[in-house]
PDB file of N, CA and C in Angstrom:
ATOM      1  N   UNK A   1     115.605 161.448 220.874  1.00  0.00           N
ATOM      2  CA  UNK A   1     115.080 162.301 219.839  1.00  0.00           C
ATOM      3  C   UNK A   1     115.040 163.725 220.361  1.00  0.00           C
ATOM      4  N   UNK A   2     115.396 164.556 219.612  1.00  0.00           N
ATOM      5  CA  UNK A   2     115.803 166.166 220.146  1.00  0.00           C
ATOM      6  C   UNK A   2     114.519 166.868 219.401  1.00  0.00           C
ATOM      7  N   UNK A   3     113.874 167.693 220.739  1.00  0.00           N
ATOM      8  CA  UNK A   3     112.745 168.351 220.654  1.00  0.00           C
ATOM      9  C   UNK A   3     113.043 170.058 220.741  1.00  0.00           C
ATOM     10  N   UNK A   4     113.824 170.049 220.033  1.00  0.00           N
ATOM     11  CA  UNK A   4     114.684 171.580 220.175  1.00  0.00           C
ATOM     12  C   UNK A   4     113.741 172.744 219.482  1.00  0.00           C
ATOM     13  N   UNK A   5     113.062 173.720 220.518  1.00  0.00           N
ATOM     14  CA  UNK A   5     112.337 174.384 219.959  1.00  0.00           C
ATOM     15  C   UNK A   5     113.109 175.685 219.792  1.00  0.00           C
ATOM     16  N   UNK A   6     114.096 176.120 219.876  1.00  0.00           N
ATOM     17  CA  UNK A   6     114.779 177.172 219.834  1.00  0.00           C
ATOM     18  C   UNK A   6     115.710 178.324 218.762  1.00  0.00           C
ATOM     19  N   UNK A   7     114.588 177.992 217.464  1.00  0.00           N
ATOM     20  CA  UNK A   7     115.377 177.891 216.120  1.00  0.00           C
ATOM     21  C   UNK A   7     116.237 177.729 215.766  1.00  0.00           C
ATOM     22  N   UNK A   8     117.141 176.411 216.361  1.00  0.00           N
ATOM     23  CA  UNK A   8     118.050 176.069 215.641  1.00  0.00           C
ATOM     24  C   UNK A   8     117.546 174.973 214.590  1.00  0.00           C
ATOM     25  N   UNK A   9     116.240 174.366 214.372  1.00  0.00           N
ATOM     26  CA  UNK A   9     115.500 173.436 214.159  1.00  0.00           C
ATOM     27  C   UNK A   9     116.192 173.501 212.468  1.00  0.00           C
ATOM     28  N   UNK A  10     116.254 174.651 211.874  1.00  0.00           N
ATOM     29  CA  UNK A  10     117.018 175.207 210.459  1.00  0.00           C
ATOM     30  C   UNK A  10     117.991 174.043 210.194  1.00  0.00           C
ATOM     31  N   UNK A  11     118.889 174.208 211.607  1.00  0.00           N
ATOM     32  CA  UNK A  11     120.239 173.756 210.992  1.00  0.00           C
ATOM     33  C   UNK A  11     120.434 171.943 211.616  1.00  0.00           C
ATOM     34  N   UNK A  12     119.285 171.276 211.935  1.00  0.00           N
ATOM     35  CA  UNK A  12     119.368 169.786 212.124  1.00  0.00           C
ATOM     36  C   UNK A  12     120.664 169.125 211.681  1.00  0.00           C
ATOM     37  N   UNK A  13     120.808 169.137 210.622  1.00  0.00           N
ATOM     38  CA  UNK A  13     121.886 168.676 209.863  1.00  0.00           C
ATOM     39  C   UNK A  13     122.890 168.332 209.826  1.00  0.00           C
ATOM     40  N   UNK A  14     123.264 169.601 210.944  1.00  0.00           N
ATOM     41  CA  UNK A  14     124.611 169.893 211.357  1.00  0.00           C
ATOM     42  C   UNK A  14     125.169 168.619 212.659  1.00  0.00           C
ATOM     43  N   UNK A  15     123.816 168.555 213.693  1.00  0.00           N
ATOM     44  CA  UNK A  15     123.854 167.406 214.525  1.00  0.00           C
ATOM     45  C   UNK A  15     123.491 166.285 214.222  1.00  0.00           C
ATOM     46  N   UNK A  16     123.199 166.178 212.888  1.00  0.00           N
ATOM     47  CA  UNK A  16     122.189 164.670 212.611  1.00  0.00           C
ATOM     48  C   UNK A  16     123.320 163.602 212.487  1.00  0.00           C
ATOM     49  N   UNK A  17     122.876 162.344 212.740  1.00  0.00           N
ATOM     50  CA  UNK A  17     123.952 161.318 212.242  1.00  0.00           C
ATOM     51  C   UNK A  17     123.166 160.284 211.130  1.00  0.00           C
ATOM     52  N   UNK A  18     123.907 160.455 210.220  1.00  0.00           N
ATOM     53  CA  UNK A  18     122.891 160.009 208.785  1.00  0.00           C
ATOM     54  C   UNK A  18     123.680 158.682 208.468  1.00  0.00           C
ATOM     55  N   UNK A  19     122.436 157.697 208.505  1.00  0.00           N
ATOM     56  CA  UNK A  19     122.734 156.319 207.878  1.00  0.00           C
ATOM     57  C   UNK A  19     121.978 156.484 206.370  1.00  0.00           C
ATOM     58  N   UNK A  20     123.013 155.792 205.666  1.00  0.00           N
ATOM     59  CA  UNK A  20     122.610 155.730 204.050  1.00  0.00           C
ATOM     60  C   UNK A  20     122.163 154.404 204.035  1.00  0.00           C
ATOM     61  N   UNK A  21     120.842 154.099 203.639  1.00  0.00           N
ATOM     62  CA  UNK A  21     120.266 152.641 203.685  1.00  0.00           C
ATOM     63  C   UNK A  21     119.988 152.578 201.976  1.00  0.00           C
ATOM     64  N   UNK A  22     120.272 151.103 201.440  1.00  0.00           N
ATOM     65  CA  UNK A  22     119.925 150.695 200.365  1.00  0.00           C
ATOM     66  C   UNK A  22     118.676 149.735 200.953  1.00  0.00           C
ATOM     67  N   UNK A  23     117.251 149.742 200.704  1.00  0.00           N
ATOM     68  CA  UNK A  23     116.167 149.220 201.242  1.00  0.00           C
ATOM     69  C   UNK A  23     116.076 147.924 200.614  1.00  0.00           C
ATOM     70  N   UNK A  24     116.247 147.723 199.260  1.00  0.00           N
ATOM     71  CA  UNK A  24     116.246 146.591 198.444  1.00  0.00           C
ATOM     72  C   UNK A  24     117.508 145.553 199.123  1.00  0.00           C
ATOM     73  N   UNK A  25     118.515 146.296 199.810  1.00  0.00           N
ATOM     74  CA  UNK A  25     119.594 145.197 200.504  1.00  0.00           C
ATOM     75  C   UNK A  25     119.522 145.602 201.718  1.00  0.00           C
ATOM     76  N   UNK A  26     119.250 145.909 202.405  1.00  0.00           N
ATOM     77  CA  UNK A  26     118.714 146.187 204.035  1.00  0.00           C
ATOM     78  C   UNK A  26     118.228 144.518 204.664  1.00  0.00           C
ATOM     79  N   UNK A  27     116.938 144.682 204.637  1.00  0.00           N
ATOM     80  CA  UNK A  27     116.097 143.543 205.514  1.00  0.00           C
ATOM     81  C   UNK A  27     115.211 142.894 205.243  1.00  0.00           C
ATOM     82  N   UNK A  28     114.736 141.852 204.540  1.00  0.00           N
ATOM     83  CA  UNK A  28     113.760 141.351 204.061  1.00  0.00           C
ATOM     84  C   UNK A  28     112.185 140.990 205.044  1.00  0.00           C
ATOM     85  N   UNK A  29     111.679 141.802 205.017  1.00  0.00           N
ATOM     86  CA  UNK A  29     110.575 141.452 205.889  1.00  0.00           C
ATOM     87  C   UNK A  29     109.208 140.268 205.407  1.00  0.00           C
ATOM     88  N   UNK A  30     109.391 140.023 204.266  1.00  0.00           N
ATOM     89  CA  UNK A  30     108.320 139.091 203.980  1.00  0.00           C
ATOM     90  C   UNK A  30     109.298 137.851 203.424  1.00  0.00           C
ATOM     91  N   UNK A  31     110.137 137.339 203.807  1.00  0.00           N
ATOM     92  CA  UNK A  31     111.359 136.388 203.159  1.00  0.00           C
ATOM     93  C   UNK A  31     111.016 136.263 201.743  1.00  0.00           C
ATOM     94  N   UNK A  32     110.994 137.130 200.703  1.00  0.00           N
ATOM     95  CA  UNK A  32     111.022 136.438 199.305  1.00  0.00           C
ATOM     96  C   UNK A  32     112.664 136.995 198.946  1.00  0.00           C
ATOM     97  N   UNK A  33     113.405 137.105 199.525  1.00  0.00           N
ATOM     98  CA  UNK A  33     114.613 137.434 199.517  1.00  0.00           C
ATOM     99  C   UNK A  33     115.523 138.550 199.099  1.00  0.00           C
ATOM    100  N   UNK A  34     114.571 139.845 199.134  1.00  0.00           N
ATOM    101  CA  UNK A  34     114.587 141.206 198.863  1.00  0.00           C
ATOM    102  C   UNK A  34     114.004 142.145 199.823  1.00  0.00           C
ATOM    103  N   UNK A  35     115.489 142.962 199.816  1.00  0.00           N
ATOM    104  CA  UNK A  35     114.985 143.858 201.179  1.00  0.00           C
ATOM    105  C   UNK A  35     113.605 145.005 200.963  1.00  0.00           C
ATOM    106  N   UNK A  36     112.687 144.855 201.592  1.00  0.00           N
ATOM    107  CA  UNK A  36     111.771 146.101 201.350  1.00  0.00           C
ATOM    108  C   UNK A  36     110.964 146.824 202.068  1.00  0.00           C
ATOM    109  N   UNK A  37     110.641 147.913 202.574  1.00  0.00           N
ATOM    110  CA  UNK A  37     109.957 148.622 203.219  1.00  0.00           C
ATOM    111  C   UNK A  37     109.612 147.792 204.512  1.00  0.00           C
ATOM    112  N   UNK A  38     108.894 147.012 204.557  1.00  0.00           N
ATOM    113  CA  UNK A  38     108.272 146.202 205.559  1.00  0.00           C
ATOM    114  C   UNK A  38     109.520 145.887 206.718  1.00  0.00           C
ATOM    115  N   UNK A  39     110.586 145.340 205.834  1.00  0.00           N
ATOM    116  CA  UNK A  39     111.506 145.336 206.546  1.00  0.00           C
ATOM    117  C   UNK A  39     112.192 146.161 207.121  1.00  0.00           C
ATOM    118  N   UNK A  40     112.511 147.212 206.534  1.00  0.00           N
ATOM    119  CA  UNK A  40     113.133 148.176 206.960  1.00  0.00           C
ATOM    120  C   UNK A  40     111.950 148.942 208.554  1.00  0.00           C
ATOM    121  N   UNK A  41     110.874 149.069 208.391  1.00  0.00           N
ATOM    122  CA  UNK A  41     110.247 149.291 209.549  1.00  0.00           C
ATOM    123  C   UNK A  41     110.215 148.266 210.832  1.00  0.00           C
ATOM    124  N   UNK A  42     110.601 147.201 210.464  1.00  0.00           N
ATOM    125  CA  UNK A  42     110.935 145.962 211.308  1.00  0.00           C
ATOM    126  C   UNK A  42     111.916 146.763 212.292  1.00  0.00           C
ATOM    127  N   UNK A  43     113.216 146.801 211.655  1.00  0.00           N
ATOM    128  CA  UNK A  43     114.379 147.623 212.386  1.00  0.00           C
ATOM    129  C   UNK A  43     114.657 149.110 212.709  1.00  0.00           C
ATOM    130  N   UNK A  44     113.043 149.608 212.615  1.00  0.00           N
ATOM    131  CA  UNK A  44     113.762 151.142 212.928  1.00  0.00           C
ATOM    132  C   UNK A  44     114.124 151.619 214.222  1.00  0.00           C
ATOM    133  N   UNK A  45     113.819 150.236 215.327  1.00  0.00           N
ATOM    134  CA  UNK A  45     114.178 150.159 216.650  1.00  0.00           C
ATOM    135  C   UNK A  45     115.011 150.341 216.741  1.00  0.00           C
ATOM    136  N   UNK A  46     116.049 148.888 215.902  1.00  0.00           N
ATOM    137  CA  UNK A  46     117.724 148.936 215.687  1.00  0.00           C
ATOM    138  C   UNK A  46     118.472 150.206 215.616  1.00  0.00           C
ATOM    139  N   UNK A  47     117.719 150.668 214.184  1.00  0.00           N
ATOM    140  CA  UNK A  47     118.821 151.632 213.688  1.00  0.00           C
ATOM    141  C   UNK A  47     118.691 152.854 214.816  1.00  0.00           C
ATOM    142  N   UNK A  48     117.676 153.432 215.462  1.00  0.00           N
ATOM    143  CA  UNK A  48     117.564 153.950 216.496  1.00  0.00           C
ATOM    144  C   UNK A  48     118.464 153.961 217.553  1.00  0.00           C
ATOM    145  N   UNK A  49     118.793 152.938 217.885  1.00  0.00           N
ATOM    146  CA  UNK A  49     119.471 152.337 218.928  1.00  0.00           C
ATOM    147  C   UNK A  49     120.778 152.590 218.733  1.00  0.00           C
ATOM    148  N   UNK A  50     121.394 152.454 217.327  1.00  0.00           N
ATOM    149  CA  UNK A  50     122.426 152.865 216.792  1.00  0.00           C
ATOM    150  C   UNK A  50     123.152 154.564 216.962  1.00  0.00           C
ATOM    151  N   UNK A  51     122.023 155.046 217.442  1.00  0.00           N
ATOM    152  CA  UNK A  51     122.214 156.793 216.945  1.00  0.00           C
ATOM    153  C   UNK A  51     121.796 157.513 216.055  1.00  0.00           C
ATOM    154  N   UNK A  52     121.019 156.684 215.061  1.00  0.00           N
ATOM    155  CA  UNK A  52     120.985 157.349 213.713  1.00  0.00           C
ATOM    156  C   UNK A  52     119.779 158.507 214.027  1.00  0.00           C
ATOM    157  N   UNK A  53     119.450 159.642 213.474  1.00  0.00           N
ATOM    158  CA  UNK A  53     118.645 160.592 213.710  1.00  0.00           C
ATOM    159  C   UNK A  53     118.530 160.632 212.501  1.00  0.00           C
ATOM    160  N   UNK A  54     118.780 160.761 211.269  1.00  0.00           N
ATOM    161  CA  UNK A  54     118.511 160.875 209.741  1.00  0.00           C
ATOM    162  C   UNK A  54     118.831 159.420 208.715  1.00  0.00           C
ATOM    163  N   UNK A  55     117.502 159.432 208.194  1.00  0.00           N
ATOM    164  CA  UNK A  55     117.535 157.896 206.912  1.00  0.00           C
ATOM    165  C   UNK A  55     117.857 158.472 205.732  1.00  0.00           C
ATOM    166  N   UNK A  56     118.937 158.012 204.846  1.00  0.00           N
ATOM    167  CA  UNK A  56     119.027 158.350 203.904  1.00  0.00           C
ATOM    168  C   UNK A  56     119.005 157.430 202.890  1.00  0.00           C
ATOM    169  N   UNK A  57     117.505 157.344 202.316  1.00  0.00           N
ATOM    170  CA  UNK A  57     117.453 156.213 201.485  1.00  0.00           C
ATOM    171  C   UNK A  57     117.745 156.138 199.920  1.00  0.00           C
ATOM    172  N   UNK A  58     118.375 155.310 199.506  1.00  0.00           N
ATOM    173  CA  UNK A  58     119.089 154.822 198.007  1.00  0.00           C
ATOM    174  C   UNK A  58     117.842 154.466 197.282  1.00  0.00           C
ATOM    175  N   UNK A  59     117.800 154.876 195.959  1.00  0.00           N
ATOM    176  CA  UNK A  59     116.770 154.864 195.192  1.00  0.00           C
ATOM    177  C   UNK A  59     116.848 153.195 194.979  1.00  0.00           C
ATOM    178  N   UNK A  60     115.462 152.660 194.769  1.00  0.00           N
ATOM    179  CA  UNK A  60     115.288 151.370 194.578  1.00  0.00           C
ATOM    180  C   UNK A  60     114.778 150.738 193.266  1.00  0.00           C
ATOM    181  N   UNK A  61     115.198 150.732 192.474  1.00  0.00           N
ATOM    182  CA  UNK A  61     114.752 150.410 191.006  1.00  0.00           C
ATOM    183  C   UNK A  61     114.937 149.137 190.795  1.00  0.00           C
ATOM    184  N   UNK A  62     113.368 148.652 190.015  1.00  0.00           N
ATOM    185  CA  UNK A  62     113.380 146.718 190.003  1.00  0.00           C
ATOM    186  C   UNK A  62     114.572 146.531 189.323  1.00  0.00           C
ATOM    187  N   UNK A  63     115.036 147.095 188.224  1.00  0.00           N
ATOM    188  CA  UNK A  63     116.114 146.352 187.411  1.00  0.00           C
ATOM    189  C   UNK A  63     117.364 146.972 187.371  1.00  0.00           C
ATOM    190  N   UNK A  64     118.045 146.813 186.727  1.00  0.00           N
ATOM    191  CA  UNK A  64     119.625 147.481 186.850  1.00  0.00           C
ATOM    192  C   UNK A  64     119.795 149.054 186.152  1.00  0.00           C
ATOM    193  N   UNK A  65     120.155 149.870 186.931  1.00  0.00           N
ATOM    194  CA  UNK A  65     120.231 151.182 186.331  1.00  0.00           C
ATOM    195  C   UNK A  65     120.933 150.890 185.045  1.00  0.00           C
ATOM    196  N   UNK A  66     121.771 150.082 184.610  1.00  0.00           N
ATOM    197  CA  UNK A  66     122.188 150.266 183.417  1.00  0.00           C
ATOM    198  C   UNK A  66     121.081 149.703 181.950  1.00  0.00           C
ATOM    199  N   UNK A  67     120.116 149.347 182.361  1.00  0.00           N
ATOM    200  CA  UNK A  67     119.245 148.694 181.600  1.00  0.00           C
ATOM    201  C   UNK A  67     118.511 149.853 181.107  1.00  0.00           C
ATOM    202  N   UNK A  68     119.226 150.941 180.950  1.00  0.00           N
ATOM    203  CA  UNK A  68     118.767 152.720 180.703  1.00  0.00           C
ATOM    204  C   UNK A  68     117.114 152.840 181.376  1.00  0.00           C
ATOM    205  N   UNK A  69     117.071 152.947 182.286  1.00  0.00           N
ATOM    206  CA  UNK A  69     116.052 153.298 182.854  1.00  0.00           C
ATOM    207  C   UNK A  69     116.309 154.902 183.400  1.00  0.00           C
ATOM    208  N   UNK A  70     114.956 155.640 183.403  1.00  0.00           N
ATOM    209  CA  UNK A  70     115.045 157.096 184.240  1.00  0.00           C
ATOM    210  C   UNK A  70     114.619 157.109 185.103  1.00  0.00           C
ATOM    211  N   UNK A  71     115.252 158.000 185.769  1.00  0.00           N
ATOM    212  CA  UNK A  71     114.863 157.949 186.933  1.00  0.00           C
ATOM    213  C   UNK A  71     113.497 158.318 187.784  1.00  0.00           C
ATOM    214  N   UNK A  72     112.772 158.894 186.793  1.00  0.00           N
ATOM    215  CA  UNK A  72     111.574 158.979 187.442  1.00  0.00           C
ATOM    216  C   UNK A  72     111.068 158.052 187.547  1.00  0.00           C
ATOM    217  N   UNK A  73     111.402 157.089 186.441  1.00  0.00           N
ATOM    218  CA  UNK A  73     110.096 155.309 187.066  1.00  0.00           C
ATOM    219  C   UNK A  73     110.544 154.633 187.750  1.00  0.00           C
ATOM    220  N   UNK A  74     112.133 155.372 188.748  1.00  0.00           N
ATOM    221  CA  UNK A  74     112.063 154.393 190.279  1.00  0.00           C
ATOM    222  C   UNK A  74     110.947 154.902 191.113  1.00  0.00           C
ATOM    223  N   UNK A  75     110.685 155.671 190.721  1.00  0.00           N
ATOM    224  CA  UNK A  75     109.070 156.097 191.866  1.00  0.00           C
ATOM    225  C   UNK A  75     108.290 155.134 192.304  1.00  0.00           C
ATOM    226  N   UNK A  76     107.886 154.588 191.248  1.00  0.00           N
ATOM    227  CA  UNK A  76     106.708 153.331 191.258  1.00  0.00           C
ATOM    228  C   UNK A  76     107.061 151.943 191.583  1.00  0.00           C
ATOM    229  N   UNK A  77     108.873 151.816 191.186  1.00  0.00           N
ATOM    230  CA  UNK A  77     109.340 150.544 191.695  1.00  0.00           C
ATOM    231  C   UNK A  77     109.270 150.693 193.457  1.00  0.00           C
ATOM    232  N   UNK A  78     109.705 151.979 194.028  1.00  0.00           N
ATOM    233  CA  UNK A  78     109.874 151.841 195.266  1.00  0.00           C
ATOM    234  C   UNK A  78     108.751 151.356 196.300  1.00  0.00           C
ATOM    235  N   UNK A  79     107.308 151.956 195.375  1.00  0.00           N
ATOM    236  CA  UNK A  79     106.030 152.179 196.020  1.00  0.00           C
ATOM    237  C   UNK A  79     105.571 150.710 196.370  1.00  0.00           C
ATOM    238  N   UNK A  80     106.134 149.283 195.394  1.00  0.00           N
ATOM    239  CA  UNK A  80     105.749 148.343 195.626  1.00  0.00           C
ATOM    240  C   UNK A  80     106.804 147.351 196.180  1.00  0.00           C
ATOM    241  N   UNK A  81     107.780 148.417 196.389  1.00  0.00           N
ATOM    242  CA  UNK A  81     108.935 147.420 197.747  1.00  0.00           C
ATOM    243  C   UNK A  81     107.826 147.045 198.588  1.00  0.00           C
TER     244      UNK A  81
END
């Protein structure tokens, strides 16, 4: 983990290595057979280990985006991954 106090802190970005995680298909931490939060903190050893310095997480909505849902009420689906 880079403790870079030298204002380049702005431009992280540029060095980051970004994993795109879908959390709902990631890792199931309580086995009801859906990936969610719990799980995903299970492995942040892993993904660590991997290189990753930036999570980039996929919005998690209970039902199918095409079931016209907006996007603001994935908020509340995510909160109870």
């Amino acid at each position: 983990m880079s403790t870079r106090n030298d204002g380049e802190d702005a431009l992280w970005y540029k060095d980051a290595i970004v994993y795109e995680l879908h959390v709902r298909a990631f890792f199931d931490g309580n086995n009801d057979g859906v990936g969610d939060f719990p799980g995903l903190v299970q492995k942040l050893d892993y993904i660590r280990d991997l290189g990753v310095t930036c999570l980039w997480l996929l919005p998690c909505p209970s039902r199918s985006p095409w079931e016209g849902r907006r996007a603001s009420a994935w908020r509340s689906d995510c909160s109870q991954a």
